[in-house]
C-alpha atoms as a PDB file:
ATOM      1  CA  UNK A   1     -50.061   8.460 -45.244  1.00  0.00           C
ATOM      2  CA  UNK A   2     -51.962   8.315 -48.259  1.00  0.00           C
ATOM      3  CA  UNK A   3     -51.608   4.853 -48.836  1.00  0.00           C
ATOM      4  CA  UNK A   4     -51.945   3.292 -45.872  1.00  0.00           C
ATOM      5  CA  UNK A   5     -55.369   5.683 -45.765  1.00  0.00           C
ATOM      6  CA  UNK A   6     -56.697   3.833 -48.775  1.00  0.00           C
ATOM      7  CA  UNK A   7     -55.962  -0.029 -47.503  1.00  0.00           C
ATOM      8  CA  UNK A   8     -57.002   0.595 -44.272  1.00  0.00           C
ATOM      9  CA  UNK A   9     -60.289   2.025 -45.351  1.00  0.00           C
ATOM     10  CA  UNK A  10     -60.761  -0.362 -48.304  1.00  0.00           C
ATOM     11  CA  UNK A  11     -30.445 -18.846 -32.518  1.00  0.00           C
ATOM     12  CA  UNK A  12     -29.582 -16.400 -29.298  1.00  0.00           C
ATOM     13  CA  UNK A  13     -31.102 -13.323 -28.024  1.00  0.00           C
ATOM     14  CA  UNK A  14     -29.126 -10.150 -26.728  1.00  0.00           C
ATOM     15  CA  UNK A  15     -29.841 -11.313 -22.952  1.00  0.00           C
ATOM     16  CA  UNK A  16     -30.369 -14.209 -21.560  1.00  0.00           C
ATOM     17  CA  UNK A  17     -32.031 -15.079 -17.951  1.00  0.00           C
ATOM     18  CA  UNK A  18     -28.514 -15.174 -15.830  1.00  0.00           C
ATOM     19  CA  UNK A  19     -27.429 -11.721 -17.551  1.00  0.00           C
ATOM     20  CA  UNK A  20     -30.607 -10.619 -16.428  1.00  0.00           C
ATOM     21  CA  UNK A  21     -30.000 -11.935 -12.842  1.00  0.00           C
ATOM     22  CA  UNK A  22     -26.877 -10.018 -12.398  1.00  0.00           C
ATOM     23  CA  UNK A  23     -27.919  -6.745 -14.802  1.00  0.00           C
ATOM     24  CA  UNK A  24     -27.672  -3.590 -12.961  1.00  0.00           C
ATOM     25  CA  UNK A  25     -30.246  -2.109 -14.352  1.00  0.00           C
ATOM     26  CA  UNK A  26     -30.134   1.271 -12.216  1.00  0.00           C
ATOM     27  CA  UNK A  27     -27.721   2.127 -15.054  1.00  0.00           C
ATOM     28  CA  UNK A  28     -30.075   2.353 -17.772  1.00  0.00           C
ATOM     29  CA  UNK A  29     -30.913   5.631 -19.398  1.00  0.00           C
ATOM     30  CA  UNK A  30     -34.336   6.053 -21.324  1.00  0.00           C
ATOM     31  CA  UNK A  31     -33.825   8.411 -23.592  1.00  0.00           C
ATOM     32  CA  UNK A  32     -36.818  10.123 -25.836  1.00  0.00           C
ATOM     33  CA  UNK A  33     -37.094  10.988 -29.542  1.00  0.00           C
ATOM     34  CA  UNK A  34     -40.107  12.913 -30.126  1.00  0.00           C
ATOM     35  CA  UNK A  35     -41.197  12.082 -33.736  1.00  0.00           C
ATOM     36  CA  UNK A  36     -44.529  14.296 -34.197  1.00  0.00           C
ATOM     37  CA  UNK A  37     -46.417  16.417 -32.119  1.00  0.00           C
ATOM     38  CA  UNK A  38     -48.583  13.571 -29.528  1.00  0.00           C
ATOM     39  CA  UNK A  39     -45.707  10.733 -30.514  1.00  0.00           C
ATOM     40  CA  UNK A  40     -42.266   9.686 -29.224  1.00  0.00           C
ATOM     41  CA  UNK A  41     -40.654   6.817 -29.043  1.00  0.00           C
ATOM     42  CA  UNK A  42     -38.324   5.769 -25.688  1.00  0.00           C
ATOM     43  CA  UNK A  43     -34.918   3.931 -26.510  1.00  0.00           C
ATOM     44  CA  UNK A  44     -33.672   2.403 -23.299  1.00  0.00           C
ATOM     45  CA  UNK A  45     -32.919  -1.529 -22.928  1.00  0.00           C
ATOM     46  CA  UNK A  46     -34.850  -4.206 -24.680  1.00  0.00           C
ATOM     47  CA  UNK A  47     -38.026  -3.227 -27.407  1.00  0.00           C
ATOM     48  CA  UNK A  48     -37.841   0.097 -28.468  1.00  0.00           C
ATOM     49  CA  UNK A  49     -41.117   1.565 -26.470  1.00  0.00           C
ATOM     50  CA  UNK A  50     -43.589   4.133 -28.954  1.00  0.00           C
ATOM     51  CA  UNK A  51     -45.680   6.699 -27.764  1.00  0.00           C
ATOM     52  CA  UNK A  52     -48.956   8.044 -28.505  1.00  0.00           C
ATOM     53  CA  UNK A  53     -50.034  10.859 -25.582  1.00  0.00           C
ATOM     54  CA  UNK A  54     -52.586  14.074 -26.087  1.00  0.00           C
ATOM     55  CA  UNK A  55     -56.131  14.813 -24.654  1.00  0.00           C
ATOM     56  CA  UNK A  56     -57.727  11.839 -24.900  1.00  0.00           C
ATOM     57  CA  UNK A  57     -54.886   9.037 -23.322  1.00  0.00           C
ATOM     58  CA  UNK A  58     -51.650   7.732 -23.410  1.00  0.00           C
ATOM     59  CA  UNK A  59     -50.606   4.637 -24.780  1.00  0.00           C
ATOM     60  CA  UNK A  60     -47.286   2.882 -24.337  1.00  0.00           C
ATOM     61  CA  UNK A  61     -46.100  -0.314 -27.539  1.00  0.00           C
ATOM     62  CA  UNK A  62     -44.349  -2.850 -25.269  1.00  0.00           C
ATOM     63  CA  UNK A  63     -42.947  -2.027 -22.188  1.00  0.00           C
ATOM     64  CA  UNK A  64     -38.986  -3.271 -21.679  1.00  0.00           C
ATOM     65  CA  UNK A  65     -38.052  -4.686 -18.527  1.00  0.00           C
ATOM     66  CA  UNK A  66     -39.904  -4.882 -15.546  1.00  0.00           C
ATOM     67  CA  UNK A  67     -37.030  -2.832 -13.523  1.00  0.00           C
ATOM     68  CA  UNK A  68     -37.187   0.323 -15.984  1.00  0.00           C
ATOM     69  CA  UNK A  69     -41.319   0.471 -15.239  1.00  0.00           C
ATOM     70  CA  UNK A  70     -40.828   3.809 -12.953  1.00  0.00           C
ATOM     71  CA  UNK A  71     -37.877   5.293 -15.186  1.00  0.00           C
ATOM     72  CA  UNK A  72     -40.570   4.713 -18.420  1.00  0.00           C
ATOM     73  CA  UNK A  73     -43.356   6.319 -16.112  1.00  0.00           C
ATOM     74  CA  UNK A  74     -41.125   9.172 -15.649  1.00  0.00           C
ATOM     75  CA  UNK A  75     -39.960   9.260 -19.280  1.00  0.00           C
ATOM     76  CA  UNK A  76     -43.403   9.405 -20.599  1.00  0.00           C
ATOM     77  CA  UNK A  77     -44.007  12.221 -17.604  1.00  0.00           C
ATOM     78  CA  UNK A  78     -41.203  14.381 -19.015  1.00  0.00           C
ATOM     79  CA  UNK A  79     -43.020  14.176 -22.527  1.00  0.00           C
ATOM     80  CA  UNK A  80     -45.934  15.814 -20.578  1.00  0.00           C
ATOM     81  CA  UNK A  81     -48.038  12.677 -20.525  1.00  0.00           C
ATOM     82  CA  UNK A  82     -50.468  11.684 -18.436  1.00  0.00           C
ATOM     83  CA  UNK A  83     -50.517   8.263 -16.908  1.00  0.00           C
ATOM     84  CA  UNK A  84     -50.629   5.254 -19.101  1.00  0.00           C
ATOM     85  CA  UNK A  85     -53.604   4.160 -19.831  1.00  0.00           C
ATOM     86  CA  UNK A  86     -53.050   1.493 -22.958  1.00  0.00           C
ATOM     87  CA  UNK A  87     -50.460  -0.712 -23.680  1.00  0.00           C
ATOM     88  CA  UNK A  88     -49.593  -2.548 -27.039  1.00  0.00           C
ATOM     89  CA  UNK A  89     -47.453  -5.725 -27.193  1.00  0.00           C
ATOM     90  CA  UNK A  90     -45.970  -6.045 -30.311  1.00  0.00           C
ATOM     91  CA  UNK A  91     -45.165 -10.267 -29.609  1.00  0.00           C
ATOM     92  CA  UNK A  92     -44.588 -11.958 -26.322  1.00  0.00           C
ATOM     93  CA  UNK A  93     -40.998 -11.739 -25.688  1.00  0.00           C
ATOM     94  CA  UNK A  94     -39.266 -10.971 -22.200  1.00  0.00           C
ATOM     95  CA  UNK A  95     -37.619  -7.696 -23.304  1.00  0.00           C
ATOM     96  CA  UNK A  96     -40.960  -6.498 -24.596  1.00  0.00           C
ATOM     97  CA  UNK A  97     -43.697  -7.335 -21.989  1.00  0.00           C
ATOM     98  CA  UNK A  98     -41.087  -7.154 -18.588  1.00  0.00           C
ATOM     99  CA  UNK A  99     -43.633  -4.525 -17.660  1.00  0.00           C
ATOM    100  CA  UNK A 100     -46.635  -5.219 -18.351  1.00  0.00           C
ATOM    101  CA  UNK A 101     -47.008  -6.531 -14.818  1.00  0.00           C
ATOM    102  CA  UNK A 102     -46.362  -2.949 -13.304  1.00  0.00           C
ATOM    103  CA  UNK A 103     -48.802  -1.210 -15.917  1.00  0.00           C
ATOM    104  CA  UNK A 104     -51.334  -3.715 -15.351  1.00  0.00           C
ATOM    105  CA  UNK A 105     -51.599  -3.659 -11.890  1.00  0.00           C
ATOM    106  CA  UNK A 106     -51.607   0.583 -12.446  1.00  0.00           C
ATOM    107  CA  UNK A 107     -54.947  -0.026 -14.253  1.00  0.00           C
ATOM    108  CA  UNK A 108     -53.917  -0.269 -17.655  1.00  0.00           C
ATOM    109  CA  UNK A 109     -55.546  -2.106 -20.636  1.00  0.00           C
ATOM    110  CA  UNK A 110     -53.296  -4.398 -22.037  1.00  0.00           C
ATOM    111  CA  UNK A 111     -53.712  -5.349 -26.158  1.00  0.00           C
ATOM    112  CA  UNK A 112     -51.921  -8.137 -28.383  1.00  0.00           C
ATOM    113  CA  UNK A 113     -52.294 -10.961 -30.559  1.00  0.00           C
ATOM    114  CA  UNK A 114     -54.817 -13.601 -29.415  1.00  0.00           C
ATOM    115  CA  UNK A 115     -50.994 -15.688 -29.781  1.00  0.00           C
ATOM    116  CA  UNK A 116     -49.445 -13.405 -27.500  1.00  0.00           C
ATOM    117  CA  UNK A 117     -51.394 -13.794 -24.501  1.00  0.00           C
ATOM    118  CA  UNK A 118     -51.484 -17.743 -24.944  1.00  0.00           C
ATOM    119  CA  UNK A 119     -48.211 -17.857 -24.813  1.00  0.00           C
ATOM    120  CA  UNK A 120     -47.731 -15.720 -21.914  1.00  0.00           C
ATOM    121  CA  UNK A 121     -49.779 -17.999 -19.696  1.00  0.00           C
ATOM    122  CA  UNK A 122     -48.292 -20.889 -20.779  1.00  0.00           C
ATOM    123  CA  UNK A 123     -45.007 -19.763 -20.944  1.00  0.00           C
ATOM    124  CA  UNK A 124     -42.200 -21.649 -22.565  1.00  0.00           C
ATOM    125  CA  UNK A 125     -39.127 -21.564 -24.643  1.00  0.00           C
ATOM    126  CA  UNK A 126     -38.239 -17.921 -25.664  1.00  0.00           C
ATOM    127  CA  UNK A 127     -35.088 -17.143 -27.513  1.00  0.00           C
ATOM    128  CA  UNK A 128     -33.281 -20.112 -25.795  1.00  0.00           C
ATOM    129  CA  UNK A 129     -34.727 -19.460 -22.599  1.00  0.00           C
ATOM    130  CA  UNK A 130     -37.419 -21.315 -20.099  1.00  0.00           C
ATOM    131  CA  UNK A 131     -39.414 -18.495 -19.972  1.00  0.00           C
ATOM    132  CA  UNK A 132     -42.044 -19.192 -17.036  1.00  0.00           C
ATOM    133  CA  UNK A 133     -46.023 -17.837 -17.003  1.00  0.00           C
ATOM    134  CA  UNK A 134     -46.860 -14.604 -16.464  1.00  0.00           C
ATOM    135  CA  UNK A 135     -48.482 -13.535 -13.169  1.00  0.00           C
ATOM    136  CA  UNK A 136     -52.272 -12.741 -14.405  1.00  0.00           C
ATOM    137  CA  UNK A 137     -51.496  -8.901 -13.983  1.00  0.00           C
ATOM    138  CA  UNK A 138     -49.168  -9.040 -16.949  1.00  0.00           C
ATOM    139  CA  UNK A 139     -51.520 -10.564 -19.171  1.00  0.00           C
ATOM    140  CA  UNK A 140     -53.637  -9.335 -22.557  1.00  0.00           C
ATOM    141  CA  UNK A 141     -57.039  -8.229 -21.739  1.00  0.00           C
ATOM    142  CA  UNK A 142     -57.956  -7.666 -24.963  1.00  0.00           C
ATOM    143  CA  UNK A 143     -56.783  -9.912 -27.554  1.00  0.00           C
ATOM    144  CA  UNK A 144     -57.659 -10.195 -31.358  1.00  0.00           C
ATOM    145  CA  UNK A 145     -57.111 -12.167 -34.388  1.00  0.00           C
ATOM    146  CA  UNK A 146     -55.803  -9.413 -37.454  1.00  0.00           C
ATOM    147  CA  UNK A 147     -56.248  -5.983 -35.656  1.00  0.00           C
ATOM    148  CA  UNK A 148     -57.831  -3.773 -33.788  1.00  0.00           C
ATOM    149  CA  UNK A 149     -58.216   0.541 -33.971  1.00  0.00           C
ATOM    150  CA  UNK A 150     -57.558   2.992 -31.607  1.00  0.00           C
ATOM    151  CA  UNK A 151     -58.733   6.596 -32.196  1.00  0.00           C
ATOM    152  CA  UNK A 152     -56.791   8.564 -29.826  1.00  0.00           C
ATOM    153  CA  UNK A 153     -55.851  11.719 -29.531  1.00  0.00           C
ATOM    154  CA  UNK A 154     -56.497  12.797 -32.472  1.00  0.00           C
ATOM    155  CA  UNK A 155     -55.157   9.904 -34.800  1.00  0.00           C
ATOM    156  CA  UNK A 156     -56.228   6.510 -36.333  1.00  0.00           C
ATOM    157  CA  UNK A 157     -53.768   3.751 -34.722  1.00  0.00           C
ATOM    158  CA  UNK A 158     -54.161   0.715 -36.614  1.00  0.00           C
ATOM    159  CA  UNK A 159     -52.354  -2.766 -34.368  1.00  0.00           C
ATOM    160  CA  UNK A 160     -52.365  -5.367 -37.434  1.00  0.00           C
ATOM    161  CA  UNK A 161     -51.255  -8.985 -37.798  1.00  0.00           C
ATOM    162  CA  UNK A 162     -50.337 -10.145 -40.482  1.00  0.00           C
ATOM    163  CA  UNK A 163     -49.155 -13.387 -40.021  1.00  0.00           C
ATOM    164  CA  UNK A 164     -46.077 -13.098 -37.672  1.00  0.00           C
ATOM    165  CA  UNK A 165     -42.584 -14.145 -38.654  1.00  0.00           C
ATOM    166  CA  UNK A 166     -40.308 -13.044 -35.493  1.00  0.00           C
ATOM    167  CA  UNK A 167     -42.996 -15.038 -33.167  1.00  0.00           C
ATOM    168  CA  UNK A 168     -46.663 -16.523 -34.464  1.00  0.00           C
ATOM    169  CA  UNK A 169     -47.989 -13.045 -32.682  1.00  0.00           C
ATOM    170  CA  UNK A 170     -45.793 -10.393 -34.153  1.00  0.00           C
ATOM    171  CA  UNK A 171     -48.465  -6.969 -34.520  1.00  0.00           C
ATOM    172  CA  UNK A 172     -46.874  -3.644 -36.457  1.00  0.00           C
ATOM    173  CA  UNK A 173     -48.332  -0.141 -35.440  1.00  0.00           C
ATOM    174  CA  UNK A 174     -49.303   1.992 -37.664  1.00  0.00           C
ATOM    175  CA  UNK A 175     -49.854   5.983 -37.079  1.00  0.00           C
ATOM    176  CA  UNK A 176     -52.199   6.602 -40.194  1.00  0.00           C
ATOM    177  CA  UNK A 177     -52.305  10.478 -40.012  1.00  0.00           C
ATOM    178  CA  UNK A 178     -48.732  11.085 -38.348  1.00  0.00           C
ATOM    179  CA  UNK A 179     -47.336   8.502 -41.129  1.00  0.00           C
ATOM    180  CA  UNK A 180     -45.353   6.153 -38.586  1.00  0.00           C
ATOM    181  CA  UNK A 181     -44.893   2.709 -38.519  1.00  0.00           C
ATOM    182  CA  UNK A 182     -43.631   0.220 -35.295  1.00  0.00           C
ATOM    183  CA  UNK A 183     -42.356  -2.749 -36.232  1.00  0.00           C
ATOM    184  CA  UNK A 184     -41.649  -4.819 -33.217  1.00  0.00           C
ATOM    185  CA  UNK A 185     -39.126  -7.578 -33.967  1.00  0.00           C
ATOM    186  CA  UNK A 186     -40.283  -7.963 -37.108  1.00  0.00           C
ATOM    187  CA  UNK A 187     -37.220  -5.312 -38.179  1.00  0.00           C
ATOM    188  CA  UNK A 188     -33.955  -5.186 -36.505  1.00  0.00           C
ATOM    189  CA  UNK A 189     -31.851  -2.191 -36.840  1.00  0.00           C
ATOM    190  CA  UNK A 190     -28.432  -2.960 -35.779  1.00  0.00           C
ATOM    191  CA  UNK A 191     -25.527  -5.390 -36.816  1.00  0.00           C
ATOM    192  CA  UNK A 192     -25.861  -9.507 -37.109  1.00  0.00           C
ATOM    193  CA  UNK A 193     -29.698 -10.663 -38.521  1.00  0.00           C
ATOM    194  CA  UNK A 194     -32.936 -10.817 -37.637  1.00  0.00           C
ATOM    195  CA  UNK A 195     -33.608 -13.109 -35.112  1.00  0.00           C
ATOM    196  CA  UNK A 196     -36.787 -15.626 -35.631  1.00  0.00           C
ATOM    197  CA  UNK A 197     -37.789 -17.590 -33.010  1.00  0.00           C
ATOM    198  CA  UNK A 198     -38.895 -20.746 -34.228  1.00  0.00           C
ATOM    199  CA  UNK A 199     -39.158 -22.167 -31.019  1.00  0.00           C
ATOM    200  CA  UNK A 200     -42.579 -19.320 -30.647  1.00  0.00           C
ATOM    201  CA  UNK A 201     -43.699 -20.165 -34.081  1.00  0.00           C
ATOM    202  CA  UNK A 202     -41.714 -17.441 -35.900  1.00  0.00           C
ATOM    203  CA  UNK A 203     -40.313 -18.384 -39.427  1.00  0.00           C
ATOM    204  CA  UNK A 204     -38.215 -16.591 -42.278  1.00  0.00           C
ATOM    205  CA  UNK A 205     -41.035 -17.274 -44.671  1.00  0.00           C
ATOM    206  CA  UNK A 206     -43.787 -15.223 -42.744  1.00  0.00           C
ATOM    207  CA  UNK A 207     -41.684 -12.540 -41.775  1.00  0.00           C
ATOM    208  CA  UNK A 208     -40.578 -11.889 -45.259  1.00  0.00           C
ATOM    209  CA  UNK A 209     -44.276 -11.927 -46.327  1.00  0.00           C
ATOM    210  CA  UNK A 210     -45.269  -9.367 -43.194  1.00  0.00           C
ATOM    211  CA  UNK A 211     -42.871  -6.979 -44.102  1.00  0.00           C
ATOM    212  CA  UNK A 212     -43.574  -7.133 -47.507  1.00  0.00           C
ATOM    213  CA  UNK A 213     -47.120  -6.143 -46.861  1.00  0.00           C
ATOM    214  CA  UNK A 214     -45.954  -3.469 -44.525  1.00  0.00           C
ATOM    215  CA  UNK A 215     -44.043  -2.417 -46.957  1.00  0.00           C
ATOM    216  CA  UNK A 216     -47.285  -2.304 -49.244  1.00  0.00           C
ATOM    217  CA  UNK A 217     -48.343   0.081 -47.012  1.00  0.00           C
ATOM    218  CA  UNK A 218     -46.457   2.744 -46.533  1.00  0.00           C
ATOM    219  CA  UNK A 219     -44.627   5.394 -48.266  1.00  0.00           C
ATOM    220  CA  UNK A 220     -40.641   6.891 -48.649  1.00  0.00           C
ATOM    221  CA  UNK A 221     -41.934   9.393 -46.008  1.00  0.00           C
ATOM    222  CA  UNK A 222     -42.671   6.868 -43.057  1.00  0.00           C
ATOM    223  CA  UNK A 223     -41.089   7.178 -39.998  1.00  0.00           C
ATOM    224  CA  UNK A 224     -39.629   3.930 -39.190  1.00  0.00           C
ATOM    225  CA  UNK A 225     -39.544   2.120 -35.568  1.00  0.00           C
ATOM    226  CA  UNK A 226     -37.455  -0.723 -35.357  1.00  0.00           C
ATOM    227  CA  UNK A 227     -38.010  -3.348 -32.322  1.00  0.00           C
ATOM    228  CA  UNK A 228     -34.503  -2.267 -31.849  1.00  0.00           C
ATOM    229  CA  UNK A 229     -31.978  -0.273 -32.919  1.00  0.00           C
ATOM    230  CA  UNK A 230     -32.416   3.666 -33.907  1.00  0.00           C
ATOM    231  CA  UNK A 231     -35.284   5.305 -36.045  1.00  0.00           C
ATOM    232  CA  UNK A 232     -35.452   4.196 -39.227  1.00  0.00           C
ATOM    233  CA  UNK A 233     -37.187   4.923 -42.822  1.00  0.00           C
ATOM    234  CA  UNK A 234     -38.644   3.130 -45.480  1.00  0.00           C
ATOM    235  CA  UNK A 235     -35.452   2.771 -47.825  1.00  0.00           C
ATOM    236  CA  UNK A 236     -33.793   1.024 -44.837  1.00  0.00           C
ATOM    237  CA  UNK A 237     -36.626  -1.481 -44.517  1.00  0.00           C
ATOM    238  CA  UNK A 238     -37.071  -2.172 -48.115  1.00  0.00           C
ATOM    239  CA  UNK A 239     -32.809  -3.378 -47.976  1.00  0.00           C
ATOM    240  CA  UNK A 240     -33.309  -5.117 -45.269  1.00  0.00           C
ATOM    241  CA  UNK A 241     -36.231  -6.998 -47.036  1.00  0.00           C
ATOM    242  CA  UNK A 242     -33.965  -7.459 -49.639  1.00  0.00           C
ATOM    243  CA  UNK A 243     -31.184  -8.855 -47.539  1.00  0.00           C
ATOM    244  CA  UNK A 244     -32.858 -11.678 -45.809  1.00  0.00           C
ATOM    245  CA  UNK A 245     -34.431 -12.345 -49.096  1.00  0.00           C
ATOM    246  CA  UNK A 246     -30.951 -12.959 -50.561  1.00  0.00           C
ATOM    247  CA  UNK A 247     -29.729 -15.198 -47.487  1.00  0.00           C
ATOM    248  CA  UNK A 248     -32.749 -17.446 -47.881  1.00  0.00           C
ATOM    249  CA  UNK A 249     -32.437 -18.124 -51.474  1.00  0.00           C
ATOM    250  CA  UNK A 250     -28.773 -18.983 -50.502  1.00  0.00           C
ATOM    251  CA  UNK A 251     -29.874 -21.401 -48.150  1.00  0.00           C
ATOM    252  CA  UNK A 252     -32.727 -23.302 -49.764  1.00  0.00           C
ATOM    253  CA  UNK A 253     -30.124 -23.758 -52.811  1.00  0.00           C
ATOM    254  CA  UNK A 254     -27.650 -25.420 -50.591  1.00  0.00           C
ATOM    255  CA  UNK A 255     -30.734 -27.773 -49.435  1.00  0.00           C
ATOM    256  CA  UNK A 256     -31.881 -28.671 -53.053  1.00  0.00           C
ATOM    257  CA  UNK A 257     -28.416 -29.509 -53.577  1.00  0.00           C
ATOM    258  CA  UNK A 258     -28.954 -32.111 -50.848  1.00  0.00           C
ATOM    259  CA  UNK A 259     -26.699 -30.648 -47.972  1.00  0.00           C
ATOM    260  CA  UNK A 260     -27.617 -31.350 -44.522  1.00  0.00           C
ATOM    261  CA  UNK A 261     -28.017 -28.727 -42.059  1.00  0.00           C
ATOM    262  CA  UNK A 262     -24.486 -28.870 -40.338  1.00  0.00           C
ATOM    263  CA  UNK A 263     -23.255 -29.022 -43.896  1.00  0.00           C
ATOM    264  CA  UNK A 264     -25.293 -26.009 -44.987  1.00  0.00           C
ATOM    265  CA  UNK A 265     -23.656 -24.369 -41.668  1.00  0.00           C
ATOM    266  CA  UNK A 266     -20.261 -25.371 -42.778  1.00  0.00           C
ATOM    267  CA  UNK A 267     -20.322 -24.113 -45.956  1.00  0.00           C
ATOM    268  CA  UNK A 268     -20.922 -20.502 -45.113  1.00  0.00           C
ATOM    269  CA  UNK A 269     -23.139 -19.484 -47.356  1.00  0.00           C
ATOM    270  CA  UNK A 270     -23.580 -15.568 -45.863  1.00  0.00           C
ATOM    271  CA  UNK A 271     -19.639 -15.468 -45.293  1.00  0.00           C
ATOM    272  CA  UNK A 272     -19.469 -12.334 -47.864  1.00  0.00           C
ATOM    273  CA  UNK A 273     -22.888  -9.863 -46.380  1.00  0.00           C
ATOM    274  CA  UNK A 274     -21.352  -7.486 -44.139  1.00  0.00           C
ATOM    275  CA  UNK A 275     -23.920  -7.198 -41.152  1.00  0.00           C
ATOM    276  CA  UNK A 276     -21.228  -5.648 -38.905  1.00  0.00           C
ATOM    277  CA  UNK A 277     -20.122  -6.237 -35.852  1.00  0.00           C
ATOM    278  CA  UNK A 278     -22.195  -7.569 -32.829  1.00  0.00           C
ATOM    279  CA  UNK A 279     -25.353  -7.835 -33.109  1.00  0.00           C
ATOM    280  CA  UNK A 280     -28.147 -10.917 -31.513  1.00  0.00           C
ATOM    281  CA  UNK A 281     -27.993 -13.231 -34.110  1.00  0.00           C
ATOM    282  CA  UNK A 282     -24.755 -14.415 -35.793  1.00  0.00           C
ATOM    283  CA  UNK A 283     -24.401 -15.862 -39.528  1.00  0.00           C
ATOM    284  CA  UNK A 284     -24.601 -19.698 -38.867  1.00  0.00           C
ATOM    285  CA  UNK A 285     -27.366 -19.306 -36.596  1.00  0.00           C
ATOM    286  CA  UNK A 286     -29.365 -17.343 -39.037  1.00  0.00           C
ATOM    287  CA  UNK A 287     -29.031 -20.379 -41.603  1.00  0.00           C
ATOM    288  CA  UNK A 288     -30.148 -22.891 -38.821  1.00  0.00           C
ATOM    289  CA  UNK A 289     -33.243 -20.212 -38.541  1.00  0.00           C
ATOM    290  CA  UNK A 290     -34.409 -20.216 -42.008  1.00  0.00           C
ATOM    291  CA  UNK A 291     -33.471 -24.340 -42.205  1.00  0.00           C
ATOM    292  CA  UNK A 292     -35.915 -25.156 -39.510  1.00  0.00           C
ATOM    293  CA  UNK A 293     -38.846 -22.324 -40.689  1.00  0.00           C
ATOM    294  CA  UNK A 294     -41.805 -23.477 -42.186  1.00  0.00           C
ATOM    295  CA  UNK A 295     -42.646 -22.272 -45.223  1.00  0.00           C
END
């Protein structure tokens, strides 16, 4: 990753807390995509979970649900693993940090945004829901400000903020030598739009300006990791960039025009972008999202 080589060295969510009460979630499958030798990433329910595993360690980016913790121990077994010893958050989110309280109280060394943990303790609104503080177990040990680097088993893992947008602690990975990127929530890869959680200090405007330098980063070859959804690449990114550039500019012309917010909802301004069927986050509560982010 030539590129990235040079600037380093220069509304609703999908589940809410009674569908989590009555989720079975013995029926969950992790399944495993190795994308380079030493890195995989885990697809099972919730944040898409990366990989990094060789000599030196392994290390785990966000953990799913605290029910899948053995069925992720076993995954990362299979890949020939040993035991995890790291774990990255990419932001704060239930569906992301579920198990940090199992890896934790295995021993592991838990890193995020300085935001992250803060809002962990505290707990709060997430995605609509009361979200309560996390036992002390499930909490960043080591927090930071922009980014911290790993150099394990035998590459250079950057964990960079740069400014949020999802959540006010949204960190990317990035593999420098293996030339993959994991995006968190920042980038959504399935139907309906990108979900930014206002309510955790997330807004339109930063996101757009995070991926944008992500996007400054890398190349056509990166391997992309979406917080959900399947592997991606940098084409895909860039459109998606593009697309929730286009809805914004659709929106903030509706407000110069003077329209209130349940007028800018009525009027449908996204009615013709096809973002398929399903998905977290549905057309009018995208506008409400980018109404109510700060710029």
């Amino acid at each position: 990753m030539n590129r990235l080589a040079t600037i380093f060295a220069a509304g609703t969510v999908c589940f809410t807390t009674p569908a989590l009460a009555q989720r079975d979630f013995s029926e969950v499958e992790i399944r495993t995509e190795e994308l380079a030798p030493g890195v995989a990433v885990l697809f099972g329910a919730g944040g898409n979970i990366g990989v990094s595993h060789g000599e030196d360690a392994t290390l785990i980016i966000d953990d799913q649900f605290a029910p899948l913790s053995a069925k992720i121990e076993m995954a990362v077994d299979d890949l020939g693993a040993s035991p995890v010893k790291y774990v990255v958050n990419t932001h704060w989110h239930f569906d992301h940090t579920g198990g940090n309280e199992h890896f934790g109280g295995t021993g592991a060394t838990i890193f995020a945004h300085e935001n992250v943990r803060i809002r962990m303790a505290s707990g709060g609104m997430a995605g609509g829901n009361e979200t309560p503080p996390a036992p002390a177990a499930a909490l960043p040990v080591v927090t930071y400000k922009q980014g911290i680097k790993f150099h394990l088993n035998g590459d250079t893992i950057h964990l960079v903020y740069l400014g949020g947008g999802h959540t006010d602690g949204d960190s990317v990975v990035l593999w420098e030598e293996d030339n993959i990127v994991h995006m968190g929530d920042l980038y959504f890869n399935i139907p309906g739009y990108p979900f930014i959680d206002v309510a955790s200090g997330g807004s339109v405007y930063s996101a757009m300006a995070s991926l944008d330098l992500v996007i400054a980063m890398i190349d056509a070859d990166t391997k992309v990791i979406p917080g959900h959804g399947p592997m991606s690449n940098t084409a895909e990114l860039v459109a998606y960039r593009a697309m929730i550039g286009e809805t914004v500019n659709r929106v903030e012309t509706l407000r110069e025009q003077g329209l209130t917010l349940e007028e800018a909802v009525a009027a449908k301004p996204l009615a013709d972008i096809d973002r398929g069927d399903g998905g977290f986050i549905d057309a009018d509560a995208f506008v409400e999202a980018i109404w109510n982010s700060k710029t």
